[in-house]
Protein backbone atom coordinates (compact mmCIF):
# COMPACT_ATOMS: atom_id res chain seq x y z
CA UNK A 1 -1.19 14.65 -22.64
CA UNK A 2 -3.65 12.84 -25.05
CA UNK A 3 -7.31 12.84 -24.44
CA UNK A 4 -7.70 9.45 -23.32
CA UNK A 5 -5.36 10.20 -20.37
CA UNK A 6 -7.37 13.98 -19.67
CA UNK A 7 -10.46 11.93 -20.22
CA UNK A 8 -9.54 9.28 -17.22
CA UNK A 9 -7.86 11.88 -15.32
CA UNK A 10 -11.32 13.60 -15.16
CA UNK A 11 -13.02 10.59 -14.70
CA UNK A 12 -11.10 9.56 -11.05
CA UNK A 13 -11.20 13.06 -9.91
CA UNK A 14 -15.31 12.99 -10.50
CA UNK A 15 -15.30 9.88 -8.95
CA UNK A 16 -13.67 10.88 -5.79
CA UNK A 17 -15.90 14.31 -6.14
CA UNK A 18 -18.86 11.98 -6.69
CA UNK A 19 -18.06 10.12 -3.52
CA UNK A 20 -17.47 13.13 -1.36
CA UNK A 21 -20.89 14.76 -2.13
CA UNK A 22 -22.30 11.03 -1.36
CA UNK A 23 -24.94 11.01 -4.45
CA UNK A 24 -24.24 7.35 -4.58
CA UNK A 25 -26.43 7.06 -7.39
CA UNK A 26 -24.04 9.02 -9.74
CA UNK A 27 -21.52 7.64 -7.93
CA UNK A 28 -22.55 4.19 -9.35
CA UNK A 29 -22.86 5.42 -12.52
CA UNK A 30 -19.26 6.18 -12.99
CA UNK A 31 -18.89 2.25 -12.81
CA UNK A 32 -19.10 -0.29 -15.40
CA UNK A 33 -21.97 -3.10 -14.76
CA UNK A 34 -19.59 -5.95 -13.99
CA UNK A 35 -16.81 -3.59 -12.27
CA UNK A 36 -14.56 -6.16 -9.97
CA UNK A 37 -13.36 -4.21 -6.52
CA UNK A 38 -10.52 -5.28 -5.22
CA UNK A 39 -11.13 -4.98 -1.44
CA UNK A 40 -8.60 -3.66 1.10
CA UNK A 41 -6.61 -6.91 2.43
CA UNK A 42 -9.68 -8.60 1.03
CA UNK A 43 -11.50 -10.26 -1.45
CA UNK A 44 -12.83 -9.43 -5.12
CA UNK A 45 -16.48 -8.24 -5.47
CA UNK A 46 -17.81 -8.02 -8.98
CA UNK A 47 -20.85 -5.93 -10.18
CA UNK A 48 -22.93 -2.68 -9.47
CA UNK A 49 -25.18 -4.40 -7.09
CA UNK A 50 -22.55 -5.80 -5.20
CA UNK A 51 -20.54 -2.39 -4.84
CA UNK A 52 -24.08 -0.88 -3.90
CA UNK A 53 -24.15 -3.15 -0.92
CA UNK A 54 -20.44 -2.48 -0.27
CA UNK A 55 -21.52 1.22 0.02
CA UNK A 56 -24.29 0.74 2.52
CA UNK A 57 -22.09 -1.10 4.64
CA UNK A 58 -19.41 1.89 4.75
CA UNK A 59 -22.21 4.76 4.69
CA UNK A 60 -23.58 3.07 7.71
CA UNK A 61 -20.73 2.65 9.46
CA UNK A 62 -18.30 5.29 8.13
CA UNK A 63 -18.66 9.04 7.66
CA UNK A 64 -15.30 9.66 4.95
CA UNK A 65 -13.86 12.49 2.98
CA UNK A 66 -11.46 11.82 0.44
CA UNK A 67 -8.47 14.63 0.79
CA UNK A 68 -5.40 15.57 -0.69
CA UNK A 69 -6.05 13.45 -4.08
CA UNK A 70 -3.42 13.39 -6.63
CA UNK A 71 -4.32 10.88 -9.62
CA UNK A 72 -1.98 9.86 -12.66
CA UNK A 73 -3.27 8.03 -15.66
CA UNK A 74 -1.67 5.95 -18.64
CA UNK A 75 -1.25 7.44 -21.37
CA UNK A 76 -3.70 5.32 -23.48
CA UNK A 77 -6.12 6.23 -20.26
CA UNK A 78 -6.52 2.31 -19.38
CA UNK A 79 -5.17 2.48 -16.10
CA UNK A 80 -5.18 4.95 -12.99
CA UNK A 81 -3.98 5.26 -9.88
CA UNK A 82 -4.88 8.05 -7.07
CA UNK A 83 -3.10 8.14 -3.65
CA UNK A 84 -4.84 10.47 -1.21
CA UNK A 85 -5.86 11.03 2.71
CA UNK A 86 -9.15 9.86 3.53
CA UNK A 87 -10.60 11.83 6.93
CA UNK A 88 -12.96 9.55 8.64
CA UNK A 89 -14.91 8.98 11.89
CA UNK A 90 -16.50 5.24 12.40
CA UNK A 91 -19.98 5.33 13.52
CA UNK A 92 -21.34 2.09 13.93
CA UNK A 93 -19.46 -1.25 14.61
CA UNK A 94 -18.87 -2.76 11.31
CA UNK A 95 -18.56 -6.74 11.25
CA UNK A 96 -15.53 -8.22 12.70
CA UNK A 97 -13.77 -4.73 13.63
CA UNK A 98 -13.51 -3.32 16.98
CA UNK A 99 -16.57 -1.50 18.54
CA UNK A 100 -17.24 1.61 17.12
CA UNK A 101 -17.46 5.24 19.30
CA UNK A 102 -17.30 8.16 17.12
CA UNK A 103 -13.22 7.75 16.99
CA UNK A 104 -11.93 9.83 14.05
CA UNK A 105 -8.87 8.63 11.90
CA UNK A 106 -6.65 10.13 9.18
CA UNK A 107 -5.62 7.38 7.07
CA UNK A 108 -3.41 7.78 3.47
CA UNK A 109 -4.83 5.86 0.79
CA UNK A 110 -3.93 4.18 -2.58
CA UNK A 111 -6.36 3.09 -5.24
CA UNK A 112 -5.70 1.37 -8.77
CA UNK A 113 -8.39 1.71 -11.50
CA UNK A 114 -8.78 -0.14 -14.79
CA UNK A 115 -10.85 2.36 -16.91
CA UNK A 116 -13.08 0.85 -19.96
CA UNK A 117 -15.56 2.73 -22.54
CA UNK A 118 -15.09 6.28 -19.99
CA UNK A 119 -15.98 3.84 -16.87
CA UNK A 120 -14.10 2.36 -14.02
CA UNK A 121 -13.64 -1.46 -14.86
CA UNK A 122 -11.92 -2.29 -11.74
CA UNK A 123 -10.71 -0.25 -8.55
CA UNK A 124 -8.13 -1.49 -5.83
CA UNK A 125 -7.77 0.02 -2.83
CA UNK A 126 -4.68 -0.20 -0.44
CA UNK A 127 -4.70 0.98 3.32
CA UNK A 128 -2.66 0.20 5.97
CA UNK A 129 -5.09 -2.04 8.33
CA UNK A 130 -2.82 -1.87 11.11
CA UNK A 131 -2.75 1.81 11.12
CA UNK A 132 -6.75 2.49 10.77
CA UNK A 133 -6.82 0.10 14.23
CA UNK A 134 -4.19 1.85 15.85
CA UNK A 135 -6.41 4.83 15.06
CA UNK A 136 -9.48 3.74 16.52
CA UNK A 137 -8.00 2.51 19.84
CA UNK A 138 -8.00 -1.47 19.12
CA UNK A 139 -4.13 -2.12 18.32
């Protein structure tokens, strides 16, 4: 394995570490300043400030553990994927979703990265919509 690969290996597993422990702060810091996120059946945000407000929407409305992670990275440590189990229970309605009453869901997960100067560039995420609404009682 070369080091770039170990090097972006350990850089999604902190990030998913990062996000578990909710310091947001670091967890912001493991992003480049003009990082693009491809949003779940979505559009593209781009930048820190932008992901910030992306996070305050979810922490407000979401309480998630990531679970189960198993990441891969390129060789040349460029690209990443993870695919893991995120354990959730929705809190508050969030816009344009089904009201919200504690309901808990299990939901697999797969995310993409594009990794840049030891930072994540870009990050894609891919759930299965119809199966988080299932979940919560609205499909």
């Amino acid at each position: 394995m070369s080091s770039a690969q170990t090097s972006s290996l350990q850089l999604i597993r902190t990030y998913y570490e990062t996000f578990n422990r909710g310091n947001r702060v670091a967890f912001l810091d493991l992003l480049a300043d003009d990082v693009a996120h491809d949003i779940n059946q979505g559009g593209c945000e781009v930048g820190k400030e932008a992901f910030r407000a992306f996070l305050q929407r979810m922490d407000r409305c979401y309480r998630e553990q990531v679970v189960e992670l198993v990441s891969f990275a390129s060789e040349d440590g460029k690209r990443g994927a993870a695919e893991f189990v995120i354990k959730g229970e929705y809190l508050s309605t969030d816009e344009g979703l089904p009201p919200a009453t504690g309901q808990r869901y299990r939901l697999p997960v797969g995310a993409f990265f594009e990794i840049e100067n030891n930072v994540v560039k870009r990050i894609t995420n891919y759930y299965n919509l119809q199966d988080w609404l299932r979940q919560v009682g609205a499909a």
